[in-house]
C-alpha atoms as a PDB file:
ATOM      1  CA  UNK A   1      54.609   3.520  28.802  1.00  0.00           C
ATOM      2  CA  UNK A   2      56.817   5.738  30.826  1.00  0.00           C
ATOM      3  CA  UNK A   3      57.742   9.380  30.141  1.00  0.00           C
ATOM      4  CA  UNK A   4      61.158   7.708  29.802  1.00  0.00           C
ATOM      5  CA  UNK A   5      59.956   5.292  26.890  1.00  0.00           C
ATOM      6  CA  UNK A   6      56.871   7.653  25.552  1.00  0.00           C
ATOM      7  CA  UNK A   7      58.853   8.533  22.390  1.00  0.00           C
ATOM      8  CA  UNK A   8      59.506   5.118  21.086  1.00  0.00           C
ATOM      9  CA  UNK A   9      56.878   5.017  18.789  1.00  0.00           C
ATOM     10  CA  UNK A  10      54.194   3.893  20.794  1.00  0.00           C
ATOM     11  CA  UNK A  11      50.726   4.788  19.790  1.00  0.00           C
ATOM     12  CA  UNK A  12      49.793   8.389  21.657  1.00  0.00           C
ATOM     13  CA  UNK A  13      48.381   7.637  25.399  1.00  0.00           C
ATOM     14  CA  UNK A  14      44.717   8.233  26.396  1.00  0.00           C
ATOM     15  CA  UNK A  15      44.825  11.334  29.541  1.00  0.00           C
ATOM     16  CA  UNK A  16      42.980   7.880  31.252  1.00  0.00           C
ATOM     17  CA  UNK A  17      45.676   5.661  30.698  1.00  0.00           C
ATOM     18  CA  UNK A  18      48.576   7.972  31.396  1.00  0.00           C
ATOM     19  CA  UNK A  19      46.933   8.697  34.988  1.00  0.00           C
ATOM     20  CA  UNK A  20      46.747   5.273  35.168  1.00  0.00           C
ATOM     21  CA  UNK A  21      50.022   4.573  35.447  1.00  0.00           C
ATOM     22  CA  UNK A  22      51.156   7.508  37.016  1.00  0.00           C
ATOM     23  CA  UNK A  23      53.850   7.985  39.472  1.00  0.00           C
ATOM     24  CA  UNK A  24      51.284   9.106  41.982  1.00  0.00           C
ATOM     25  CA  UNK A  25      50.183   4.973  42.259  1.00  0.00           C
ATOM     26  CA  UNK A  26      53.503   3.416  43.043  1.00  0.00           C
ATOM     27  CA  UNK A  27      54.790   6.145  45.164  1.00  0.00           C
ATOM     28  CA  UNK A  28      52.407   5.022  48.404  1.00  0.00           C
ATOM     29  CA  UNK A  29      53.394   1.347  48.003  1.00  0.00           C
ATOM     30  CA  UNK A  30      57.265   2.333  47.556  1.00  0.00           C
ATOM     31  CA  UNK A  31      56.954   4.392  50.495  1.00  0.00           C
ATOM     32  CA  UNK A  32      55.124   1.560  52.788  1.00  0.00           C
ATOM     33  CA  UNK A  33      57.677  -1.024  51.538  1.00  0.00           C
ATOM     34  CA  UNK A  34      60.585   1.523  52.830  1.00  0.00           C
ATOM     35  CA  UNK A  35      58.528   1.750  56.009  1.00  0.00           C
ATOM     36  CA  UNK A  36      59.398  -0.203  59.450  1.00  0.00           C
ATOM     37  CA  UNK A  37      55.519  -1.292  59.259  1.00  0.00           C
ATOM     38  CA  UNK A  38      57.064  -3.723  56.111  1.00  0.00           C
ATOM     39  CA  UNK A  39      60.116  -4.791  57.816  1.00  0.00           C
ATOM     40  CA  UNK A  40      58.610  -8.367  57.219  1.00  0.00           C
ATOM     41  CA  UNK A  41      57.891  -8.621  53.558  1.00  0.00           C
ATOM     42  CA  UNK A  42      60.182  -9.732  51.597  1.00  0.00           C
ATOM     43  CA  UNK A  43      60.217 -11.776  48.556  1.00  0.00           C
ATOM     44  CA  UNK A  44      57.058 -10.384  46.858  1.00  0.00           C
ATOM     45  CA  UNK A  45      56.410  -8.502  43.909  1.00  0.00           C
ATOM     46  CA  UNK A  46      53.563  -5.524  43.706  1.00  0.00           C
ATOM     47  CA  UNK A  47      51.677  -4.300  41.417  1.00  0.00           C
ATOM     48  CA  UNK A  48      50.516  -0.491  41.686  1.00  0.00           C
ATOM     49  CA  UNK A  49      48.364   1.239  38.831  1.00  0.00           C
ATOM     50  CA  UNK A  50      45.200   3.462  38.469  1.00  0.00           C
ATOM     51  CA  UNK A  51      42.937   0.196  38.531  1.00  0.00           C
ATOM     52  CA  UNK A  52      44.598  -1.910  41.585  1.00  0.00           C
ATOM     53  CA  UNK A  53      47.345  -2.449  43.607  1.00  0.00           C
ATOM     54  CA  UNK A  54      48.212  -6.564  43.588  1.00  0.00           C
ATOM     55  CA  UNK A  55      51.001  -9.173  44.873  1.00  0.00           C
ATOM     56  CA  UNK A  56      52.027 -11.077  41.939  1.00  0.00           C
ATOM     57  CA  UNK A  57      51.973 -14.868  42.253  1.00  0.00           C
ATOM     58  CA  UNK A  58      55.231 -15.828  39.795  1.00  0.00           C
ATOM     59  CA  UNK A  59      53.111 -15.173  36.676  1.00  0.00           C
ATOM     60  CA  UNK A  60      49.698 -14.994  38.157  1.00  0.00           C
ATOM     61  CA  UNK A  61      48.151 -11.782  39.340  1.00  0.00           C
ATOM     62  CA  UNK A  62      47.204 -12.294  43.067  1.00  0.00           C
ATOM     63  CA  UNK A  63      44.866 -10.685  45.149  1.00  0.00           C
ATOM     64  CA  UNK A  64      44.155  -7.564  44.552  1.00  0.00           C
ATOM     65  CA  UNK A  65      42.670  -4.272  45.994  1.00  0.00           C
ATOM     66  CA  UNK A  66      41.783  -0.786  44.870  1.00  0.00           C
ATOM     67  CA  UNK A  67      44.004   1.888  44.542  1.00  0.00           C
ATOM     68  CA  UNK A  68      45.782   3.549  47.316  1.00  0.00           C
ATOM     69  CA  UNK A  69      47.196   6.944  47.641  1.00  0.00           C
ATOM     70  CA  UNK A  70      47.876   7.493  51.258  1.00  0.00           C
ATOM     71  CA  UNK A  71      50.885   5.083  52.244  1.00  0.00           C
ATOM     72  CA  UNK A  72      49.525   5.265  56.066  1.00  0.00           C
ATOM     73  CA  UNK A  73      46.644   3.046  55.169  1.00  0.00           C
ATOM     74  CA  UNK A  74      48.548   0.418  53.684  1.00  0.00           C
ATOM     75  CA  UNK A  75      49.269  -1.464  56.491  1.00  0.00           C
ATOM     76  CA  UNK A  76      46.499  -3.526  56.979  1.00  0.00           C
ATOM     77  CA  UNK A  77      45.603  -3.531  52.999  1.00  0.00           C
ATOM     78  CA  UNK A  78      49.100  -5.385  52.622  1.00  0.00           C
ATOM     79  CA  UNK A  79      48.487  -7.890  55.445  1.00  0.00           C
ATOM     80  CA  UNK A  80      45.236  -9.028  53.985  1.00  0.00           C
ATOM     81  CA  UNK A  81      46.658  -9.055  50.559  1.00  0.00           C
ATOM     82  CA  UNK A  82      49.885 -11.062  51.646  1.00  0.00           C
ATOM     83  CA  UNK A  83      46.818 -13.305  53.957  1.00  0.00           C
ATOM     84  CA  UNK A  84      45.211 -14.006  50.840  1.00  0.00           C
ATOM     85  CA  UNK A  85      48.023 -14.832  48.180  1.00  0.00           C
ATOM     86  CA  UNK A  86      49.204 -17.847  47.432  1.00  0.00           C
ATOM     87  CA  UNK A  87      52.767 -18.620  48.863  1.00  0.00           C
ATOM     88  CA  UNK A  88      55.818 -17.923  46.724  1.00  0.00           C
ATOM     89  CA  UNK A  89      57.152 -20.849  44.350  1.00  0.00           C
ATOM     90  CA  UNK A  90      60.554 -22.056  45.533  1.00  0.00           C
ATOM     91  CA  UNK A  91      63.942 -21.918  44.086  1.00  0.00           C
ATOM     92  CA  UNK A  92      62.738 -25.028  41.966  1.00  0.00           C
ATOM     93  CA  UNK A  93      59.798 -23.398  40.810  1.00  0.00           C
ATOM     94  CA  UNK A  94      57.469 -25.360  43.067  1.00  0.00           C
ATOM     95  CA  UNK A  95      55.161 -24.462  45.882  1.00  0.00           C
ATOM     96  CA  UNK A  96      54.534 -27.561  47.489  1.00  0.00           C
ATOM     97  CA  UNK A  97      51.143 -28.231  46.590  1.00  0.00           C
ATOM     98  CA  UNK A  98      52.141 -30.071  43.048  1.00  0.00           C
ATOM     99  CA  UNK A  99      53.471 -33.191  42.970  1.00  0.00           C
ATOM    100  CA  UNK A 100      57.494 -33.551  42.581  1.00  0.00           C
ATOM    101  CA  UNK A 101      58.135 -34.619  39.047  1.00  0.00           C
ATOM    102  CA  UNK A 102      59.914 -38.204  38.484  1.00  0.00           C
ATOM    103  CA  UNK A 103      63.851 -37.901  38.627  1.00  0.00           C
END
């Protein structure tokens, strides 16, 4: 739920779980990924809330770490999530490590 969406008839928002997905969560990771310090990744999708920031792996939730607010200290949180996740699928929806299916 967004301020954009908030009036669509969802069921009212906790004060918990709007902070949770406040602004104030993506904002460092945005700001890292627009950073020379990121030049590098590519390809990867993040996940930023109150309870984690993660690298999604396709439809899996990847490694994950706690909250950040100060995009400085990303740097090294990034590289050990990107160490830790899984490699992206390729175009076929495979990452190597199944077997190719029959033809």
């Amino acid at each position: 739920l967004t301020r954009m969406t908030e009036g669509l008839g969802n069921a009212p928002e906790t004060d918990e779980e709007r902070e949770m997905r406040s602004p104030r969560w993506i904002a460092p990771i945005v700001t890292w990924l627009a950073s020379d310090e990121a030049a590098g990744v590519t390809g990867r999708i993040f996940e930023a809330s109150g309870q984690t920031l993660a690298i999604a792996e396709g439809w899996h939730r990847g490694p994950s770490h706690a909250p950040v607010e100060d995009p400085t200290t990303l740097g090294p949180i990034v590289a050990e999530l990107l160490k830790n996740a899984r490699p992206n699928a390729g175009m076929n929806g495979q990452d190597g490590t199944w077997p190719q299916s029959a033809r």
